[in-house]
Protein backbone atom coordinates (compact mmCIF):
# COMPACT_ATOMS: atom_id res chain seq x y z
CA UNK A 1 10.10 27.88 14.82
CA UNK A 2 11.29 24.34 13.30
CA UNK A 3 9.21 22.34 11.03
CA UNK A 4 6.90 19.92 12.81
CA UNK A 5 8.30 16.35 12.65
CA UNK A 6 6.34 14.78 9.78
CA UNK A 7 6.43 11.29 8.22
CA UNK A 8 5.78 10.18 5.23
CA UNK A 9 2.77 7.45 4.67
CA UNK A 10 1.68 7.04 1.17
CA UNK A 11 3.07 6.79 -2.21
CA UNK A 12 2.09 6.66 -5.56
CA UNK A 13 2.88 7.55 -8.93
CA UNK A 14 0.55 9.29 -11.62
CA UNK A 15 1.11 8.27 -15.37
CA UNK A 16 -0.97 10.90 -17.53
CA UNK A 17 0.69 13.16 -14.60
CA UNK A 18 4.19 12.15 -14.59
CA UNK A 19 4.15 12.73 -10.80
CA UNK A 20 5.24 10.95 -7.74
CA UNK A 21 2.98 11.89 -4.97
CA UNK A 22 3.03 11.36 -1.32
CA UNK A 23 1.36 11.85 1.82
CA UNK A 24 3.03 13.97 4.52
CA UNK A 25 1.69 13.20 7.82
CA UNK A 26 2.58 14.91 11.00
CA UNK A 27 3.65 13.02 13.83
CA UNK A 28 2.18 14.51 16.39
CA UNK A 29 -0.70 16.38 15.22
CA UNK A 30 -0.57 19.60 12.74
CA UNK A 31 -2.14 19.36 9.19
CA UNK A 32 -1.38 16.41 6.48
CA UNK A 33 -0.02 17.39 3.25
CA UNK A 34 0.60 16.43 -0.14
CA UNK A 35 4.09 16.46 -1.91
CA UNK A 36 4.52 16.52 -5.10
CA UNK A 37 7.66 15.35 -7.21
CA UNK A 38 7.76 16.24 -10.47
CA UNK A 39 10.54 13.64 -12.30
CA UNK A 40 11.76 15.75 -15.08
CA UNK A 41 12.00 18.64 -13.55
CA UNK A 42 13.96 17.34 -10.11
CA UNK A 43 11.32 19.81 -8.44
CA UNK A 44 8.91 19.25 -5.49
CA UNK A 45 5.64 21.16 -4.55
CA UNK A 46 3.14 21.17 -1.16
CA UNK A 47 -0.40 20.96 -1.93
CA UNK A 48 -2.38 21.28 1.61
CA UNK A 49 -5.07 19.16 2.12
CA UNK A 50 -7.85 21.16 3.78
CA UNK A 51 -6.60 20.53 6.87
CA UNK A 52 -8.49 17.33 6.35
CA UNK A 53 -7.19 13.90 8.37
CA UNK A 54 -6.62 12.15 5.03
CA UNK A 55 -5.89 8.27 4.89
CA UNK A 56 -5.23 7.96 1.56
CA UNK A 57 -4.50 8.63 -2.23
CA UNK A 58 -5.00 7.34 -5.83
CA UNK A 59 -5.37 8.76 -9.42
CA UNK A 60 -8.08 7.58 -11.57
CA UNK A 61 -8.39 9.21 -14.99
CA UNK A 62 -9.20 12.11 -14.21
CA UNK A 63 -8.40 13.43 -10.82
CA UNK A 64 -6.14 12.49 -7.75
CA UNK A 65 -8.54 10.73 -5.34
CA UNK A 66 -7.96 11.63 -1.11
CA UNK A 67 -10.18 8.94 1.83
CA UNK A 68 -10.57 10.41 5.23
CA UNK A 69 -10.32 7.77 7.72
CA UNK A 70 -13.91 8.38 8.41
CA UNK A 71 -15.29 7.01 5.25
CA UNK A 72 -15.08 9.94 2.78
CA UNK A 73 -13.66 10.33 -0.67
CA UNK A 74 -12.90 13.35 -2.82
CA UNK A 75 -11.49 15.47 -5.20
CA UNK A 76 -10.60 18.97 -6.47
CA UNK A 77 -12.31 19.99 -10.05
CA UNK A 78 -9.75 22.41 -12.17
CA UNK A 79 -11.46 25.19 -10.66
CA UNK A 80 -10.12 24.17 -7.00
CA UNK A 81 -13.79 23.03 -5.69
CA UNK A 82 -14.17 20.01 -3.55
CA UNK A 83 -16.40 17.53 -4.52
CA UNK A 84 -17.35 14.98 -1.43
CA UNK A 85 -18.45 11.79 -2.02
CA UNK A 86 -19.13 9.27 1.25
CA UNK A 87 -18.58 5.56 1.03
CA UNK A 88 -21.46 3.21 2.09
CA UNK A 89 -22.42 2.39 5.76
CA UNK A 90 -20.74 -1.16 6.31
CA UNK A 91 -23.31 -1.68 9.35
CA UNK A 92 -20.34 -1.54 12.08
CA UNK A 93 -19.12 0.26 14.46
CA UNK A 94 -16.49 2.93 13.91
CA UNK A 95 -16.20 1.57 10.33
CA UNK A 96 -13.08 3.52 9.79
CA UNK A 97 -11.75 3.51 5.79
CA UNK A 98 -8.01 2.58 5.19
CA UNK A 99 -6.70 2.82 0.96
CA UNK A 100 -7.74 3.47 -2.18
CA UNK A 101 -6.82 1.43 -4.68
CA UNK A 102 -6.75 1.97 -8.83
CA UNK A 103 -7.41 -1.46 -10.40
CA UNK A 104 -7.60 -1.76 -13.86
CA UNK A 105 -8.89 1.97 -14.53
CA UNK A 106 -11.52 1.80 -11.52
CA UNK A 107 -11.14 2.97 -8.16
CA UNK A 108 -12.05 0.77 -5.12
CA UNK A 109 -11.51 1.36 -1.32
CA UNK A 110 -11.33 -0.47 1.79
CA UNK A 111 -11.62 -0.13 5.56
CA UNK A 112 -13.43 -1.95 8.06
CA UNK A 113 -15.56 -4.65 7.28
CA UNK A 114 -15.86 -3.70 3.77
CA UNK A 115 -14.74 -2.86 0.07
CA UNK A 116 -16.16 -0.58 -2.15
CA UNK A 117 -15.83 0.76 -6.07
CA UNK A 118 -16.75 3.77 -7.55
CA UNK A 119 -18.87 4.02 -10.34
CA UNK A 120 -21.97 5.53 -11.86
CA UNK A 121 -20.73 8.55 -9.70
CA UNK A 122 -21.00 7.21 -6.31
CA UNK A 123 -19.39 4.32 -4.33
CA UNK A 124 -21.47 1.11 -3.95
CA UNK A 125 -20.23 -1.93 -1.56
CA UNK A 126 -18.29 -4.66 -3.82
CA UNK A 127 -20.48 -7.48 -3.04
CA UNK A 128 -21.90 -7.92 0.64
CA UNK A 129 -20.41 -6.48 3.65
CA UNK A 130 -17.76 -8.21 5.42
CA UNK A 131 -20.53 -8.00 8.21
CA UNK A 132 -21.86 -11.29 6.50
CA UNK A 133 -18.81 -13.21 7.34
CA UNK A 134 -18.14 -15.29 10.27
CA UNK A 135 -17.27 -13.83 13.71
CA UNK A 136 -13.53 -14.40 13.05
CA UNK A 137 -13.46 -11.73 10.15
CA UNK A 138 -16.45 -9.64 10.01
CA UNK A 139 -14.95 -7.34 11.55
CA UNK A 140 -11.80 -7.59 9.92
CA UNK A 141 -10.12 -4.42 9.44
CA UNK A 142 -8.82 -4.33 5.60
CA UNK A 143 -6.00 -2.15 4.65
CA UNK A 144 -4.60 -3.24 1.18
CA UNK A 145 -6.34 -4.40 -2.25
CA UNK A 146 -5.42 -4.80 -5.86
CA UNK A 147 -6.39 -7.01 -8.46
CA UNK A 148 -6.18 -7.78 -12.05
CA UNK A 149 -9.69 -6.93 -12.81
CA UNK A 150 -13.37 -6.07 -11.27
CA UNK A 151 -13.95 -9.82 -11.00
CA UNK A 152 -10.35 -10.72 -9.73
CA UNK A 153 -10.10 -8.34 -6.70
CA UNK A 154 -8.20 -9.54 -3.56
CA UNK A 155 -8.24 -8.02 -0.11
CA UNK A 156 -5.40 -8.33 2.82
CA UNK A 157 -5.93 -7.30 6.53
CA UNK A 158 -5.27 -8.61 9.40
CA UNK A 159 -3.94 -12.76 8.86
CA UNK A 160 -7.54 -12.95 6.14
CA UNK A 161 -6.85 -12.77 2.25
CA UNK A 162 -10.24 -12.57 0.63
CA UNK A 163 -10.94 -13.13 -2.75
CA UNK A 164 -13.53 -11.39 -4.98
CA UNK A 165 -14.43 -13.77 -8.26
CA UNK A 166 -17.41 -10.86 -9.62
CA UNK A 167 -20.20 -13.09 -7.33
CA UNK A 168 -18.81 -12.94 -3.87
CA UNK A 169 -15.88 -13.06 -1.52
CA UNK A 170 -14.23 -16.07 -0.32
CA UNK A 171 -11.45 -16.55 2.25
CA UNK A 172 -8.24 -17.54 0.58
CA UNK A 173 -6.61 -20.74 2.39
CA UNK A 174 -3.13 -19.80 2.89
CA UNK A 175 -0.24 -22.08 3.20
CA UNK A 176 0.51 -22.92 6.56
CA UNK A 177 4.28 -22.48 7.76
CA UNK A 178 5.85 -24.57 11.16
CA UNK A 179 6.97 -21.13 12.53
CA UNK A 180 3.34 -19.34 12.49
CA UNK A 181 0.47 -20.15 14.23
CA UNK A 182 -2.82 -19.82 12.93
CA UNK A 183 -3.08 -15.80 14.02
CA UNK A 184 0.29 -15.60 14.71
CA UNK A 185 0.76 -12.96 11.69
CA UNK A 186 -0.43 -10.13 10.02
CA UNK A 187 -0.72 -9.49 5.87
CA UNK A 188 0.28 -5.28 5.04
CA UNK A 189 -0.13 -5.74 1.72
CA UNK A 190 -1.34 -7.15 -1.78
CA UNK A 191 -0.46 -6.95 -4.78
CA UNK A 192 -1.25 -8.00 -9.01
CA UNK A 193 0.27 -8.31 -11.86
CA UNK A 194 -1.99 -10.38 -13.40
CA UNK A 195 -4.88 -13.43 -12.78
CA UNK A 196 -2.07 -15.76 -12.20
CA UNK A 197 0.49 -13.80 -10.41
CA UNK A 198 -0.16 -12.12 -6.98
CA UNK A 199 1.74 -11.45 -4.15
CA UNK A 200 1.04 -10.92 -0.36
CA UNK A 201 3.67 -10.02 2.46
CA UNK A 202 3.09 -9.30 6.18
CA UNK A 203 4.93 -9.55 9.46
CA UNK A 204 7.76 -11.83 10.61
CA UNK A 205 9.15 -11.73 6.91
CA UNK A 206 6.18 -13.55 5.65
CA UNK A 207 6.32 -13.75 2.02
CA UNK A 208 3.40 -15.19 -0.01
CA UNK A 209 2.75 -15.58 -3.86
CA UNK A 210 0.16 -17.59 -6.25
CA UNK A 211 1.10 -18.67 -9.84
CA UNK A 212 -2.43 -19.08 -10.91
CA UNK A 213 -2.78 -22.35 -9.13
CA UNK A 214 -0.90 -22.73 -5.70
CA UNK A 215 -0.42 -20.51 -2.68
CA UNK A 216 3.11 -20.78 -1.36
CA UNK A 217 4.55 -19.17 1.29
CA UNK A 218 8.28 -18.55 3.15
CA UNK A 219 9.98 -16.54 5.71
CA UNK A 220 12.74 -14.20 3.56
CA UNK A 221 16.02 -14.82 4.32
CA UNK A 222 17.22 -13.83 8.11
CA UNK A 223 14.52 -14.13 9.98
CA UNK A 224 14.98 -16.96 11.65
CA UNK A 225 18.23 -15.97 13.11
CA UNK A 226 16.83 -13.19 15.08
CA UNK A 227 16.14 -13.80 18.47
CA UNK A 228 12.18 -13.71 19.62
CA UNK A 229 12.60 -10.36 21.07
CA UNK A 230 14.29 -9.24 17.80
CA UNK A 231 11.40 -10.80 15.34
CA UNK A 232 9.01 -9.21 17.49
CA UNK A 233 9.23 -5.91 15.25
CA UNK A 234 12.00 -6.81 12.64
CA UNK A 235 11.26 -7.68 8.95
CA UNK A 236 7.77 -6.06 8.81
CA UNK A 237 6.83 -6.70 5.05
CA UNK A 238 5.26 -3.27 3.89
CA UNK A 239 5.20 -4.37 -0.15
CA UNK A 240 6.21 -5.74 -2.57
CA UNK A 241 6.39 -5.45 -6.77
CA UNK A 242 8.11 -6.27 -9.84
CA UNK A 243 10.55 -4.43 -11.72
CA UNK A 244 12.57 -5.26 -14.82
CA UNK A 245 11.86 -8.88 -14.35
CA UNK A 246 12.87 -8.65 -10.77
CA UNK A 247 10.86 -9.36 -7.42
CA UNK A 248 11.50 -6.25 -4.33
CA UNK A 249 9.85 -6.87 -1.42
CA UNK A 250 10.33 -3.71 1.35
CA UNK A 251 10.61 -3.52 5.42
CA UNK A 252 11.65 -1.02 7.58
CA UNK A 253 15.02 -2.48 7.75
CA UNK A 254 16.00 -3.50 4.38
CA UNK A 255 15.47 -4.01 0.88
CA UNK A 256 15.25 -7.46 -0.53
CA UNK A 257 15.19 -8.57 -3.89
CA UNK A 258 14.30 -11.97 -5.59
CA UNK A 259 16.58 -12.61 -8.84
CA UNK A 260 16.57 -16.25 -10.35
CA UNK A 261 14.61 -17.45 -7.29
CA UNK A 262 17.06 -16.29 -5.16
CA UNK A 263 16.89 -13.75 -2.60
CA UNK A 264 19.22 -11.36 -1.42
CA UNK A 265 19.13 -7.35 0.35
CA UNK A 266 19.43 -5.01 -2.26
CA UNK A 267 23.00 -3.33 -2.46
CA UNK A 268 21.67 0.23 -2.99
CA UNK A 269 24.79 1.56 -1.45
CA UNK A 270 22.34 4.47 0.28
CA UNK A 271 23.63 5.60 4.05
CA UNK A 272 22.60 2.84 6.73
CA UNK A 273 20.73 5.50 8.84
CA UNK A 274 17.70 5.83 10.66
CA UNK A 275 16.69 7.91 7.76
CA UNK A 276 16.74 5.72 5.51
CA UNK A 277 14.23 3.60 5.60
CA UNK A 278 11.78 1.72 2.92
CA UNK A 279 8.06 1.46 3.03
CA UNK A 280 6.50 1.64 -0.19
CA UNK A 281 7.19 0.59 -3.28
CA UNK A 282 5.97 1.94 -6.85
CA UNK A 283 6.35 1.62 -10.28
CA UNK A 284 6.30 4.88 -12.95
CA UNK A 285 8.28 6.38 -15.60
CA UNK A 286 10.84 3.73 -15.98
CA UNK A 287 11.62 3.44 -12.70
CA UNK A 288 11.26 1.72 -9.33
CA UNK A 289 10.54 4.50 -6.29
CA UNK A 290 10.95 3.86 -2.71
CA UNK A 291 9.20 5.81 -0.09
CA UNK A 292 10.42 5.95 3.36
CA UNK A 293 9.47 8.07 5.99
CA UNK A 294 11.57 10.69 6.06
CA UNK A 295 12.92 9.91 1.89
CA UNK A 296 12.37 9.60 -1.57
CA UNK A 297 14.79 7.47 -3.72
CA UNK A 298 14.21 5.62 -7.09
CA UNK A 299 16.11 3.01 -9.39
CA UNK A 300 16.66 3.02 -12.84
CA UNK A 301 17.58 -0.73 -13.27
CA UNK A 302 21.74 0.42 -13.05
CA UNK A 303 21.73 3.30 -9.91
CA UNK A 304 19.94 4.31 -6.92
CA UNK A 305 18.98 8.36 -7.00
CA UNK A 306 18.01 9.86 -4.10
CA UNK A 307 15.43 12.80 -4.39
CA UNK A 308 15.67 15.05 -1.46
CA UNK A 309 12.95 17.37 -0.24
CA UNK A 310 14.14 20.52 0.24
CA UNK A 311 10.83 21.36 3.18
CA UNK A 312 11.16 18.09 4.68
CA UNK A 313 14.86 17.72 4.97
């Protein structure tokens, strides 16, 4: 019997480990797993997760964190035992959870209507729940945060970037472009490098950064040659990060990189197939890696590697 068709739909990259990891997620139903790519060795291993619907994933310092989509977190102890921790009731209905995050040696998540952090043992809401906020974004449903610290936390979902400043959250006013309407986008991701230095990118190649004082914002390069029924689903921003002094933002389609203000796809000379794709972008061991949904590949700063997995094709 062939392997069920699987895709991949989270990455991230341990440092005490030295691992990449990655969520495997069937496509049409079967049981999520975790692969695990070991670097050094140019080996990859399957760790099955329970046969639990699992959202996402994120190492603290001391054990690789999994969120169901319902709301709960855990972890396995060295002896293989689950421990089960659920994250507080946001007061909504259906208040799925989205991503785990590891800011600045704490773990936070965030879902529907709310954020959370873990400490003292057990999660706690990061300030009020986004059920306080006005119609318009109560009910927002977050899927990406990061920060430079627990009183610089931001939050992306839907078109609302929210701001935590250690007190309470505030809507970030975002730079208004002729092209998009007020809710005529959608932000997939945030991310940090430091107090003055964030990113955000979303649909319709929306691009958006903030150098401690100003939000700016643009549409990358080729966008607005598509046609409407082309930008309809082309240049989907999934994320974006530095590397080696370099900005690489990733979509579906492409790879684009910002060098001396300057943007331009990446020339990664990889096989223009429907196979090769980019999602998500990481960080670890000296290197940049690229998820996509079927691959692995990584850069160096000189040459693209691709990592192929032998159970996934």
């Amino acid at each position: 019997m062939p392997e069920p068709e699987t895709i991949h739909s989270a990455l991230i990259y341990g440092q005490d480990e030295e691992l990449v990891a990655i969520l495997d997620e069937p496509a049409e139903g079967g049981q999520t797993v975790l692969r695990l790519f070991d670097p050094a060795a140019d080996a990859w291993q399957t760790s099955h997760v329970d046969g639990r619907d699992t959202a996402s994933i994120a190492f603290d310092d001391e054990h690789l964190w999994y969120l169901s989509p319902k709301g709960t977190a855990w972890f396995h102890d060295a002896g293989g035992g689950i421990h089960e921790q659920p994250l507080p009731d946001p007061g909504v209905f259906m208040a799925r959870a989205n991503a785990l995050a590891n800011v600045a040696g704490r773990l936070y998540a965030c879902g529907l209507a709310r954020v959370c952090e873990h400490r003292d043992g057990a999660w706690h809401h990061v300030g009020a729940s986004f059920k306080s906020f006005k119609l318009t974004e109560r009910n927002v449903d977050l899927i990406s945060l990061d920060g430079s610290s627990e009183r610089d936390l931001y939050v992306v979902g839907g078109n609302l970037l929210a701001h935590w400043d250690g007190h309470s959250w505030s809507r970030v006013a975002l730079p208004g472009l002729p092209e998009l309407g007020a809710t005529g986008f959608r932000l997939n991701r945030v991310r940090c490098e430091s107090p003055d230095r964030c990113y955000a990118v979303g649909d319709q190649a929306l691009f958006i950064e903030f150098d401690g004082a100003t939000w700016r914002a643009i549409q990358l390069p080729g966008f607005a040659a598509l046609s409407p029924l082309q930008a309809m689903s082309a240049f989907a921003l999934g994320d974006v990060v530095s590397f080696q002094g370099d900005l690489y933002v990733a979509c579906r389609e492409a790879l684009f990189r910002r060098r001396a203000g300057e943007w331009a796809p990446v020339a990664h000379g990889l096989p223009e197939d429907e196979e090769n794709d980019f999602l998500r972008l990481e960080i670890g061991g000296g290197r940049l890696w690229v998820m996509g949904s079927k691959r692995l590949f990584s850069f160096d700063g000189e040459t693209w590697a691709t990592h192929p997995d032998p159970d996934r094709g």
